[in-house]
Protein backbone atom coordinates (compact mmCIF):
# COMPACT_ATOMS: atom_id res chain seq x y z
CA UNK A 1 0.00 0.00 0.00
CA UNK A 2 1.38 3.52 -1.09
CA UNK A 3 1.67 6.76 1.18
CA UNK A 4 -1.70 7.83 0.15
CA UNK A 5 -3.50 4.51 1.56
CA UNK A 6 -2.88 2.70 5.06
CA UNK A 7 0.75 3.56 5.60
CA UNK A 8 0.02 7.45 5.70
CA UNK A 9 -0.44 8.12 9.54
CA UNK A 10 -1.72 11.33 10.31
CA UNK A 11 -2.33 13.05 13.76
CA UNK A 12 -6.29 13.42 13.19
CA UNK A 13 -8.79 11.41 14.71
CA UNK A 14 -11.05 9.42 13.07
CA UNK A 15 -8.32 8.71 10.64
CA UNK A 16 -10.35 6.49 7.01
CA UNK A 17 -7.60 3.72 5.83
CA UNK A 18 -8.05 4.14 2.06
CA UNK A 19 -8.06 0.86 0.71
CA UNK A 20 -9.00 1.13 -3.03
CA UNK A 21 -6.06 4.12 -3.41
CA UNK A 22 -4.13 2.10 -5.62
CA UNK A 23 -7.13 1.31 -8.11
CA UNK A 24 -7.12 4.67 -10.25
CA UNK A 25 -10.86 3.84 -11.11
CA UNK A 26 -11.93 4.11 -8.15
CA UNK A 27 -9.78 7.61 -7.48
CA UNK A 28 -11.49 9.33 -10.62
CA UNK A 29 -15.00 8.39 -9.58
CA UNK A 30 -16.06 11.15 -8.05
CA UNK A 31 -14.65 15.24 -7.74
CA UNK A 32 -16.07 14.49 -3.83
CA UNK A 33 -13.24 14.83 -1.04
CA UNK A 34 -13.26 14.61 2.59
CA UNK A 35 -11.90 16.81 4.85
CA UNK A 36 -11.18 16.91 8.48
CA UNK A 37 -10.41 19.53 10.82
CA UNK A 38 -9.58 19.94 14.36
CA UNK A 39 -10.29 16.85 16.46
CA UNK A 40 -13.14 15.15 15.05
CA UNK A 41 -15.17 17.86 12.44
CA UNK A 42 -15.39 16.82 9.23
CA UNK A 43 -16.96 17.57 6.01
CA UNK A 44 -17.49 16.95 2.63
CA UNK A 45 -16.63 19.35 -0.45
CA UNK A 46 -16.35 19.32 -4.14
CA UNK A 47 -13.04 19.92 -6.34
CA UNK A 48 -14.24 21.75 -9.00
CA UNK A 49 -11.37 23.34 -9.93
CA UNK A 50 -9.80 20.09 -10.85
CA UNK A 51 -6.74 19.91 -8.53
CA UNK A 52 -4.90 17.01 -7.53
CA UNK A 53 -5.63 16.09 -4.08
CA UNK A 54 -3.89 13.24 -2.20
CA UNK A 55 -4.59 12.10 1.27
CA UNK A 56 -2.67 14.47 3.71
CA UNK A 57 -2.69 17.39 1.85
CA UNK A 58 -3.59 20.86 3.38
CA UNK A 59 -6.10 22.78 1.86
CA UNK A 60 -8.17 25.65 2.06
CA UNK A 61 -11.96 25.78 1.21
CA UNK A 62 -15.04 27.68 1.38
CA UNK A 63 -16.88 28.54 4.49
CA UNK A 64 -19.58 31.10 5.65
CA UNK A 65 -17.79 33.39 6.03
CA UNK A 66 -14.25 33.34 4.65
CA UNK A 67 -12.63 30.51 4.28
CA UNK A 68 -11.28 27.35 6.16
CA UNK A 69 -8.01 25.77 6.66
CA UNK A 70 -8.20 21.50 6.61
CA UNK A 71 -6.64 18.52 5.92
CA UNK A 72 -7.21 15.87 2.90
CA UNK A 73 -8.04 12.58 4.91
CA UNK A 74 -10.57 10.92 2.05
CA UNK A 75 -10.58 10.88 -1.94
CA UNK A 76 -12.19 8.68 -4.59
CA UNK A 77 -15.30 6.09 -4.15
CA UNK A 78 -14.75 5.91 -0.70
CA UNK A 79 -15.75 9.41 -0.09
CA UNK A 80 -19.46 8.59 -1.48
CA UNK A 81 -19.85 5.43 0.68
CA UNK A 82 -18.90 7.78 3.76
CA UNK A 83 -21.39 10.22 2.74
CA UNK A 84 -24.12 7.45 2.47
CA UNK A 85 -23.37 6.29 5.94
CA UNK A 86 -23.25 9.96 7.72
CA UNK A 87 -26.29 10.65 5.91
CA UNK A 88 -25.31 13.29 3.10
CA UNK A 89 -27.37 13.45 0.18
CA UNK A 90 -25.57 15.87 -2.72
CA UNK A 91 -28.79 16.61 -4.10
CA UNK A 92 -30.61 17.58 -1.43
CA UNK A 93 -27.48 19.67 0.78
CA UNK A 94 -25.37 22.11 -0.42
CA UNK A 95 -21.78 21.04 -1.12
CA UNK A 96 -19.30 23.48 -0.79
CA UNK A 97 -16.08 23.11 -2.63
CA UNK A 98 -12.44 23.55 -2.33
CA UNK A 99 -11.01 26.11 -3.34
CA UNK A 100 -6.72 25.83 -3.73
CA UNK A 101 -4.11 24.24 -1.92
CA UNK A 102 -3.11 25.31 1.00
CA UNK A 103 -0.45 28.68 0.35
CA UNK A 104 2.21 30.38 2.90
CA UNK A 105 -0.02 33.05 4.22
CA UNK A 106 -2.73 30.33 4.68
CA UNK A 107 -1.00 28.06 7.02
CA UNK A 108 0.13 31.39 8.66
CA UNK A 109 -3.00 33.07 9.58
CA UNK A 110 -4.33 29.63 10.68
CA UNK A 111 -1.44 28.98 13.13
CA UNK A 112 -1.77 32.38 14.65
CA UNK A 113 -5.58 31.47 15.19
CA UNK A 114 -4.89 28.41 17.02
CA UNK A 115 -2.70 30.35 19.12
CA UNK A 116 -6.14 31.96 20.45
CA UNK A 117 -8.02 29.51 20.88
CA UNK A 118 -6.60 27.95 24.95
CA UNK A 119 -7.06 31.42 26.17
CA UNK A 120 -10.46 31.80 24.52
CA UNK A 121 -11.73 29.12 26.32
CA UNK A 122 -10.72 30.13 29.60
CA UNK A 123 -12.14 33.49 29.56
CA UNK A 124 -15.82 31.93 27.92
CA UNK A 125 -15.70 29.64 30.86
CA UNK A 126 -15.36 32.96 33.44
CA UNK A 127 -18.20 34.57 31.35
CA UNK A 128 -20.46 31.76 31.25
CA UNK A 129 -20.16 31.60 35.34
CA UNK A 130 -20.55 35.69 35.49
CA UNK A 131 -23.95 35.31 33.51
CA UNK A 132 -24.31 32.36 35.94
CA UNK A 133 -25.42 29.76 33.50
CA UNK A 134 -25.38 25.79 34.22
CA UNK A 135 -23.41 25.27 31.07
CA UNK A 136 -19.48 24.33 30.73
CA UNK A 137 -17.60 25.50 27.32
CA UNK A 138 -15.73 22.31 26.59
CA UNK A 139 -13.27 23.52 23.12
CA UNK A 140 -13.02 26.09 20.74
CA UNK A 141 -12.09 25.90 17.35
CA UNK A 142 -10.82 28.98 15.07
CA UNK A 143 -12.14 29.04 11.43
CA UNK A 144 -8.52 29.08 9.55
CA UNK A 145 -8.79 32.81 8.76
CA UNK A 146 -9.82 34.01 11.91
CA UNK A 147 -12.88 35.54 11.32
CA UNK A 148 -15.30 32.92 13.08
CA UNK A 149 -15.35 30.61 15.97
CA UNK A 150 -17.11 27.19 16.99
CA UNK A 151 -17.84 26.89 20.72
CA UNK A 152 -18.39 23.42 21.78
CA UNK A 153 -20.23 23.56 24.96
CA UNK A 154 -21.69 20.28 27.70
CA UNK A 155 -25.11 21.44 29.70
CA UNK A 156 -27.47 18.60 31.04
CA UNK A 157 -30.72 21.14 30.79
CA UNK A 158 -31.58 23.66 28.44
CA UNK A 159 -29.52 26.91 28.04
CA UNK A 160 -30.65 30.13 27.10
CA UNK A 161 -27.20 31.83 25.88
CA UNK A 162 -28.73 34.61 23.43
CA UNK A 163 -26.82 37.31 26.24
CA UNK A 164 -23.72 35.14 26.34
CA UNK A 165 -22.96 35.31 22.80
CA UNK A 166 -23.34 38.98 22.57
CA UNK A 167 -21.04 39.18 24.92
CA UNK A 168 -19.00 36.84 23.32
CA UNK A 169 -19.05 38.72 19.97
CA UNK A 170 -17.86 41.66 21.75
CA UNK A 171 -15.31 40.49 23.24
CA UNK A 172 -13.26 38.52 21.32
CA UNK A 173 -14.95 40.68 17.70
CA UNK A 174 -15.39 36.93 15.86
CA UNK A 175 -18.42 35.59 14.56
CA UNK A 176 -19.84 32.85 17.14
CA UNK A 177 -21.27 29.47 16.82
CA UNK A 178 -22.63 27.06 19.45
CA UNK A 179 -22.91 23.55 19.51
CA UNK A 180 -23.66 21.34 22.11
CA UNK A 181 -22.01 18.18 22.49
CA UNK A 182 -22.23 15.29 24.76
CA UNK A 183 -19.95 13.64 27.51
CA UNK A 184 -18.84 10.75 24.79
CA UNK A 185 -18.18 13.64 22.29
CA UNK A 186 -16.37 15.43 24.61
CA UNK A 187 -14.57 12.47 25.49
CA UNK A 188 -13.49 11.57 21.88
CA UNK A 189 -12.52 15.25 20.91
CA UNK A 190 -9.87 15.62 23.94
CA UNK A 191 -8.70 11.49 23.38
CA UNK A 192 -7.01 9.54 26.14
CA UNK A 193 -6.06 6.26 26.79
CA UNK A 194 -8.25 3.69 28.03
CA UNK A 195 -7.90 1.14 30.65
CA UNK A 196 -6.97 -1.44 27.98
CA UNK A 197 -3.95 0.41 26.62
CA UNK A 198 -5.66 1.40 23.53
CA UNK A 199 -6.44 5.31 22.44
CA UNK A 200 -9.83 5.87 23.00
CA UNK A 201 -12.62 3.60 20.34
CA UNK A 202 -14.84 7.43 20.64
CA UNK A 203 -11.48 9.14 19.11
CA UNK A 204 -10.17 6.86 16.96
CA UNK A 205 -12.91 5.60 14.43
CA UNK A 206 -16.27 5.81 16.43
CA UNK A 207 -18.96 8.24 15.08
CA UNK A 208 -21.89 7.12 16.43
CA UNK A 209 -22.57 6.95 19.59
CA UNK A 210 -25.44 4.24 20.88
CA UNK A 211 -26.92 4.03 24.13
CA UNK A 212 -25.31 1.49 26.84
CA UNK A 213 -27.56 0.00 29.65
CA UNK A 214 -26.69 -1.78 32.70
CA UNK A 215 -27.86 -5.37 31.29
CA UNK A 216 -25.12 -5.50 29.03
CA UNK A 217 -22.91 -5.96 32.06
CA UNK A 218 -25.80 -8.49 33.58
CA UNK A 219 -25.45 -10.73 30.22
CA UNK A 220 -21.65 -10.50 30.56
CA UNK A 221 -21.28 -11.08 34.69
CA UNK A 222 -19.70 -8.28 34.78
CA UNK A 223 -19.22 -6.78 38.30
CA UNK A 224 -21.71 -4.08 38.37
CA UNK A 225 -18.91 -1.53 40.04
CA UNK A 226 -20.26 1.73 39.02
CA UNK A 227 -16.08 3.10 38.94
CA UNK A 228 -14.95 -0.07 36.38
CA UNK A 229 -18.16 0.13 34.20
CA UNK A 230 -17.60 4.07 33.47
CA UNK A 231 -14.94 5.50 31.47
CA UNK A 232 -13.41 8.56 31.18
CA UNK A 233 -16.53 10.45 29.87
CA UNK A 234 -18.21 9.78 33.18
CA UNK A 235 -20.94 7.33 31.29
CA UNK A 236 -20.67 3.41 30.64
CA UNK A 237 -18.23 2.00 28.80
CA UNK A 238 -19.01 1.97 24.93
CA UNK A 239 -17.02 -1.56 24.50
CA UNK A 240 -20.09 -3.52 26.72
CA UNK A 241 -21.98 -3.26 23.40
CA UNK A 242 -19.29 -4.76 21.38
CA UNK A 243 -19.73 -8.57 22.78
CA UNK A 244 -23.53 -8.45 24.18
CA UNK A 245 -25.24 -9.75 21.07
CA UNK A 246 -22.67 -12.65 20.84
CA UNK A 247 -23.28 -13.52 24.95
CA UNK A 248 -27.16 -12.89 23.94
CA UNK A 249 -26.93 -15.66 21.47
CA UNK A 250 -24.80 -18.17 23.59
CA UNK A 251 -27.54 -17.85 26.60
CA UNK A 252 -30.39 -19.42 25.03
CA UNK A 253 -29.35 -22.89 25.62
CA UNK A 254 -29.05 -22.20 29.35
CA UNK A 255 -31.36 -22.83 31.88
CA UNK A 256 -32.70 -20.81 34.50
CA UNK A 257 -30.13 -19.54 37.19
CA UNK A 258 -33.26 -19.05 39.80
CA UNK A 259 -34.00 -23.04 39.96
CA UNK A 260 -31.79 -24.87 42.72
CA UNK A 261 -30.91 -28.36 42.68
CA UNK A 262 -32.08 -30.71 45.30
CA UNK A 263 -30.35 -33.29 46.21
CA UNK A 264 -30.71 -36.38 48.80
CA UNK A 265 -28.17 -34.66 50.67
CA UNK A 266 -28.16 -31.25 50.16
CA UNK A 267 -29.93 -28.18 48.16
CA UNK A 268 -27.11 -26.49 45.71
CA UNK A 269 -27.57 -23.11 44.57
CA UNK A 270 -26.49 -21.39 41.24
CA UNK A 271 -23.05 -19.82 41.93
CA UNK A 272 -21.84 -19.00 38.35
CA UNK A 273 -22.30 -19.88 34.50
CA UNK A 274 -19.73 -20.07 31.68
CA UNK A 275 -22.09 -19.55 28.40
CA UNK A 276 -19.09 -20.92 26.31
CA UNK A 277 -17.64 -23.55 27.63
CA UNK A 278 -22.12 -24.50 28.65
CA UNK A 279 -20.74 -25.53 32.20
CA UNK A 280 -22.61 -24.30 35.32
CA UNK A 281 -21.10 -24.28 38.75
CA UNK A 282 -23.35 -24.48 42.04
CA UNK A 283 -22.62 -24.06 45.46
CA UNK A 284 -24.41 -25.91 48.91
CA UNK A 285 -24.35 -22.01 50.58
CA UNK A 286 -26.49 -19.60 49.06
CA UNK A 287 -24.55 -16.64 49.50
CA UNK A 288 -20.74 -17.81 49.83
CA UNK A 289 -18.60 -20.52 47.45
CA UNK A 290 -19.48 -23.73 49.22
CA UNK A 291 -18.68 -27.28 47.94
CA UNK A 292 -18.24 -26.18 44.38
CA UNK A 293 -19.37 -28.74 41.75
CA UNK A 294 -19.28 -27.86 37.93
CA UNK A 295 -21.84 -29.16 36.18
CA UNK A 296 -22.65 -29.42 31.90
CA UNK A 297 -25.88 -27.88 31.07
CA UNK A 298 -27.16 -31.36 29.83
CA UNK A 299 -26.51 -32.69 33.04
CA UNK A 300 -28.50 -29.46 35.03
CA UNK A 301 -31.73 -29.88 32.51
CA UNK A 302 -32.25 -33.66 33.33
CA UNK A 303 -31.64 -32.92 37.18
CA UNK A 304 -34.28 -30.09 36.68
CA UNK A 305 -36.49 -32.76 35.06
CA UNK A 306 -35.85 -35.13 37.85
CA UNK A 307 -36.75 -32.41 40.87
CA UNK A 308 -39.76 -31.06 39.11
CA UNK A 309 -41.71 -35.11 38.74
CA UNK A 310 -40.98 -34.65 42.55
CA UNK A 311 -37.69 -36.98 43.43
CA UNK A 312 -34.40 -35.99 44.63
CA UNK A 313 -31.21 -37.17 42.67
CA UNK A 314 -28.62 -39.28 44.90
CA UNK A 315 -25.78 -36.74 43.35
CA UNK A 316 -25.32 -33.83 41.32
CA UNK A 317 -22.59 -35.40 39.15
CA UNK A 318 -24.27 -39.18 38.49
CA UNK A 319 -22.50 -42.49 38.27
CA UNK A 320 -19.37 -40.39 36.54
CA UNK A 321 -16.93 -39.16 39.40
CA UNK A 322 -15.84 -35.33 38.58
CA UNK A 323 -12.65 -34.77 37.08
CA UNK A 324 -10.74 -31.85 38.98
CA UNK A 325 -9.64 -29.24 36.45
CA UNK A 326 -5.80 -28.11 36.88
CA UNK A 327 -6.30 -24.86 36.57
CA UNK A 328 -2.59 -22.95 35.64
CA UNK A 329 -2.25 -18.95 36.16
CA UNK A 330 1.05 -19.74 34.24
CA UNK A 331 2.30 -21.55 31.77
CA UNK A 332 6.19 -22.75 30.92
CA UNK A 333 6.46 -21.92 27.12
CA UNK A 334 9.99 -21.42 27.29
CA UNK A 335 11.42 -24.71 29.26
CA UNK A 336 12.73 -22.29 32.04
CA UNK A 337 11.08 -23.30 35.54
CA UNK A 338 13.35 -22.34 37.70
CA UNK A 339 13.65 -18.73 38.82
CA UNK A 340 17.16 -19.93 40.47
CA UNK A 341 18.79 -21.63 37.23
CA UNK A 342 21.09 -18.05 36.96
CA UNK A 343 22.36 -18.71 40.70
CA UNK A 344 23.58 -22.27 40.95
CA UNK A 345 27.51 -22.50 41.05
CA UNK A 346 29.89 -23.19 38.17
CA UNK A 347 33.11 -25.25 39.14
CA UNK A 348 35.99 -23.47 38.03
CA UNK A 349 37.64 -24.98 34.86
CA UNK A 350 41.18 -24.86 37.08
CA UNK A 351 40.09 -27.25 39.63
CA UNK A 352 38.13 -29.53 37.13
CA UNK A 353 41.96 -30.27 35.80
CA UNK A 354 43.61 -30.14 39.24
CA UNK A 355 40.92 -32.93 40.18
CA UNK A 356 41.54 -35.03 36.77
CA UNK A 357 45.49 -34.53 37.03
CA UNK A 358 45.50 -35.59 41.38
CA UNK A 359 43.42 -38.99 39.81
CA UNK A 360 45.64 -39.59 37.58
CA UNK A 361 48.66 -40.05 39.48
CA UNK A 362 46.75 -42.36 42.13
CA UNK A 363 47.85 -45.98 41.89
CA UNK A 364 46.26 -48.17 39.34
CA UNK A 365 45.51 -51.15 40.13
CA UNK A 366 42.99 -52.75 38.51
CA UNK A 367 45.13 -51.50 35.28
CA UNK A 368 48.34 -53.53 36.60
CA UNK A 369 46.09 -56.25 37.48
CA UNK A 370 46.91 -59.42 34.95
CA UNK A 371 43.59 -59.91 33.06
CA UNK A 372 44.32 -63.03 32.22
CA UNK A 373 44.01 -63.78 35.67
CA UNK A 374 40.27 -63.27 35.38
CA UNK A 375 39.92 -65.96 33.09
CA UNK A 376 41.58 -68.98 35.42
CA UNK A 377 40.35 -72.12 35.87
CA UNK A 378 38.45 -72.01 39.07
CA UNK A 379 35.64 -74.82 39.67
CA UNK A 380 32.53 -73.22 39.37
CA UNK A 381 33.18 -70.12 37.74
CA UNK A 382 31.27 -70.76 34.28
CA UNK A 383 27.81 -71.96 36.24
CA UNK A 384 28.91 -75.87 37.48
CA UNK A 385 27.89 -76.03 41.17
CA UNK A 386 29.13 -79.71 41.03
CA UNK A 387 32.72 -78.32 40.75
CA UNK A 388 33.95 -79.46 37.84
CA UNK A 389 36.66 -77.81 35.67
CA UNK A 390 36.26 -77.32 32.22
CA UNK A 391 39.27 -76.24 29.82
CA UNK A 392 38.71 -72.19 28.99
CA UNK A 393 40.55 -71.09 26.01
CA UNK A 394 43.35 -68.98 27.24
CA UNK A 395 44.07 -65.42 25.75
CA UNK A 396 47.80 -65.18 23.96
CA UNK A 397 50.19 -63.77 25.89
CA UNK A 398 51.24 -61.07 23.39
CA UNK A 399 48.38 -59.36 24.29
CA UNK A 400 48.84 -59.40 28.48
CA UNK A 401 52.43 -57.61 27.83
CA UNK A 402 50.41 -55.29 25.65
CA UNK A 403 48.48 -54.31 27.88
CA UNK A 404 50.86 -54.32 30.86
CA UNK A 405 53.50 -51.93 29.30
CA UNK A 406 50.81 -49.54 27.82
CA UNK A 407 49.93 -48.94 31.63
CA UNK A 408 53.76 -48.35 32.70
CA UNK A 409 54.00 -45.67 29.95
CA UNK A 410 50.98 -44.25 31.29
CA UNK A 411 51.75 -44.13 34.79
CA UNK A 412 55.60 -43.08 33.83
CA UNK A 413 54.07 -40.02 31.98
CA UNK A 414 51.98 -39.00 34.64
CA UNK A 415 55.02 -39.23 37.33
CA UNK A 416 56.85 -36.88 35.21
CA UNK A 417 54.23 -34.66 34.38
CA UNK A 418 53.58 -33.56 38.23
CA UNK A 419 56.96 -34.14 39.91
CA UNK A 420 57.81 -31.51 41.96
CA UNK A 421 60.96 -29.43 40.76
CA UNK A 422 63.61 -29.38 43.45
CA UNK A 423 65.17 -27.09 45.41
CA UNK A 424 67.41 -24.51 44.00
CA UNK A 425 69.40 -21.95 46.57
CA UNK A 426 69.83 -18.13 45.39
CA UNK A 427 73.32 -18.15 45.43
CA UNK A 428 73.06 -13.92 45.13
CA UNK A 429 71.99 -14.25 48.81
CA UNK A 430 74.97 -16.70 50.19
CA UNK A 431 77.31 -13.95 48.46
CA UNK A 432 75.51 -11.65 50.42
CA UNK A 433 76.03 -13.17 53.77
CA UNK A 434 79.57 -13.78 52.93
């Protein structure tokens, strides 16, 4: 994939992986390109001029009024499917277009208006409180020449700012626009990380935002702990919506967790459910882990048939004995158990030859010993208890002296290998004394 496709990163959000950039059909299907600006604004405008426009570049097109500094981020057929799925008809809204690339004095006037824009939003916020309206001004965004600017604002009840945007027109002399945003848009316009690791799903390639309820968690056993379930826009966690449907579909076959089990014994009491694996674990204590026994949901059904005609089963788990499950938190992939294999001592490569060279010299005997005495005639030796002697073949004598002075060599080299050098006086020090 070129620069213009999936290897192109960019520092926008909501970044579109153009996937058909290498087809040049596709590129010359449309004059329709998309544009993003700051954080997560885009829109959709029309080259009629006929420039060439590649993914990343900076341009400048037409707003109301002026103009507006953005960057390239869609071209081609993609740009129509985009439109289809945000709701954009061509013939029915009007479709601005773009109107040159991007020059010097462009990029300059639109750096020196997002300059403005931190200090903006701190004095909006101190006239929003003077006026003392329940409302709290979230971003602002400069059009690229400077002339306009988008207020993004979070209130929970209706807000009557007709006086605050007087006074914002005559303070900072820009035309003003409100919009009000959610806590999930808010959310997805500043980014973050999330407790996975991952930059936020809202700010990366979510647009839509759909409403999350409490019995996704239920479906999923999820701990209903108001502080894990919430994420950093202060509402539930968008991702509880991802897997529902799928845990939806896996509960049907399950029976009810509200019938207990009776047995001759005892009464066991639904302690927790894996939908996958169709197991179900119950417990004798209704409100604590008790006597755990895992069940399979074929098993549950029949015992639920069995307690409803009125009869208690003997045991949960039938003629078949339970298997206990090995359960391991970790597992050796590597072939390296030991968290002590660095610390175990290495004998020194000096005494490993001090050791072989002090056995050496040590007196051989079973070396000097004749073998040939081995193989006497003694009665009884090859397996006759009665004690008689048989005639043995006896080895050739050539090979005993063979043998024999091979050893004295050996032993003779080793003698002179470590004998001890003797003695010799420093005759500079008997001078000396003399």
């Amino acid at each position: 994939m070129n620069f213009k496709g999936l290897s192109k990163k960019t520092d926008k959000k909501l970044d579109t992986s153009d996937w058909l950039c290498d087809i040049p059909e596709a590129q010359a299907a449309t004059d329709f390109v998309e544009v993003i600006f700051k954080n997560t604004r885009k829109g959709y405008f029309r080259n009629t001029n006929g420039l060439k426009l590649d993914k990343g570049d900076v341009v400048a097109v037409e707003s109301s009024p002026g103009h507006d500094v953005g960057t390239v981020s869609l071209t081609g057929q993609l740009v129509l499917l985009q439109m289809k799925k945000n709701n954009i008809d061509p013939e029915k809204s009007e479709i601005k277009r773009v109107y040159r690339k991007a020059r010097a004095n462009d990029l300059e006037k639109y750096e020196e208006a997002k300059t403005r824009e931190y200090d903006t939003m701190i004095r909006a916020r101190k006239l929003a409180e003077d006026l003392k309206l329940n409302m709290k001004i979230g971003d602002v965004e400069y059009q690229g020449d400077g002339n306009k600017a988008i207020f993004y604002y979070i209130a929970d009840e209706r807000v009557d700012f007709r006086q605050l945007i007087k006074v914002f027109a005559e303070t900072f002399k820009v035309r003003v626009e409100m919009k009000q945003i959610g806590a999930r848009q808010e959310a997805g316009r500043i980014g973050g990380i999330g407790p996975c690791g991952r930059p936020l799903c809202c700010s990366q390639w979510m647009s839509g935002f759909v409403s999350v309820a409490t019995s996704a968690a239920r479906y999923q056993e999820i701990s209903l702990n108001p502080q894990k379930l919430a994420g950093q826009c202060a509402k539930l966690k968008c991702c509880m919506n991802f897997e529902v449907d799928a845990y939806v579909e896996a509960q049907k076959d399950i029976p009810s967790r509200e019938i207990h089990l009776e047995t001759k014994d005892a009464t066991f009491y639904h302690f927790k459910t894996d939908v996958f694996k169709k197991e179900m674990q119950y417990s004798s204590a209704p409100n604590m882990a008790a006597n755990i026994v895992t069940l399979p949901v074929e098993r549950v059904k029949e015992i639920m048939a069995i307690n409803k005609q009125g009869t208690k089963v003997d045991a949960l788990q039938g003629d078949k004995s339970q298997k206990a499950e090995k359960l391991t938190d970790y597992e050796n992939v590597v072939g390296q158990d030991s968290l002590t294999r660095f610390d175990k001592k290495k004998k020194n490569k000096k005494n490993r030859r001090n050791e072989n060279s002090f056995g050496n010299n040590r007196p051989n005997e079973a070396k000097n010993v004749n073998p040939s005495a081995n193989n006497q005639e003694r009665p009884g030796s090859n397996g006759n208890h009665n004690g008689e002697n048989r005639n043995v073949p006896a080895q050739p004598k050539e090979n005993d002296d063979r043998a024999e002075q091979k050893n004295n060599q050996m032993n003779h080299h080793n003698h002179r290998k470590h004998k001890p050098r003797p003695f010799k006086p420093d005759r500079n020090n008997e001078k000396k004394s003399e």
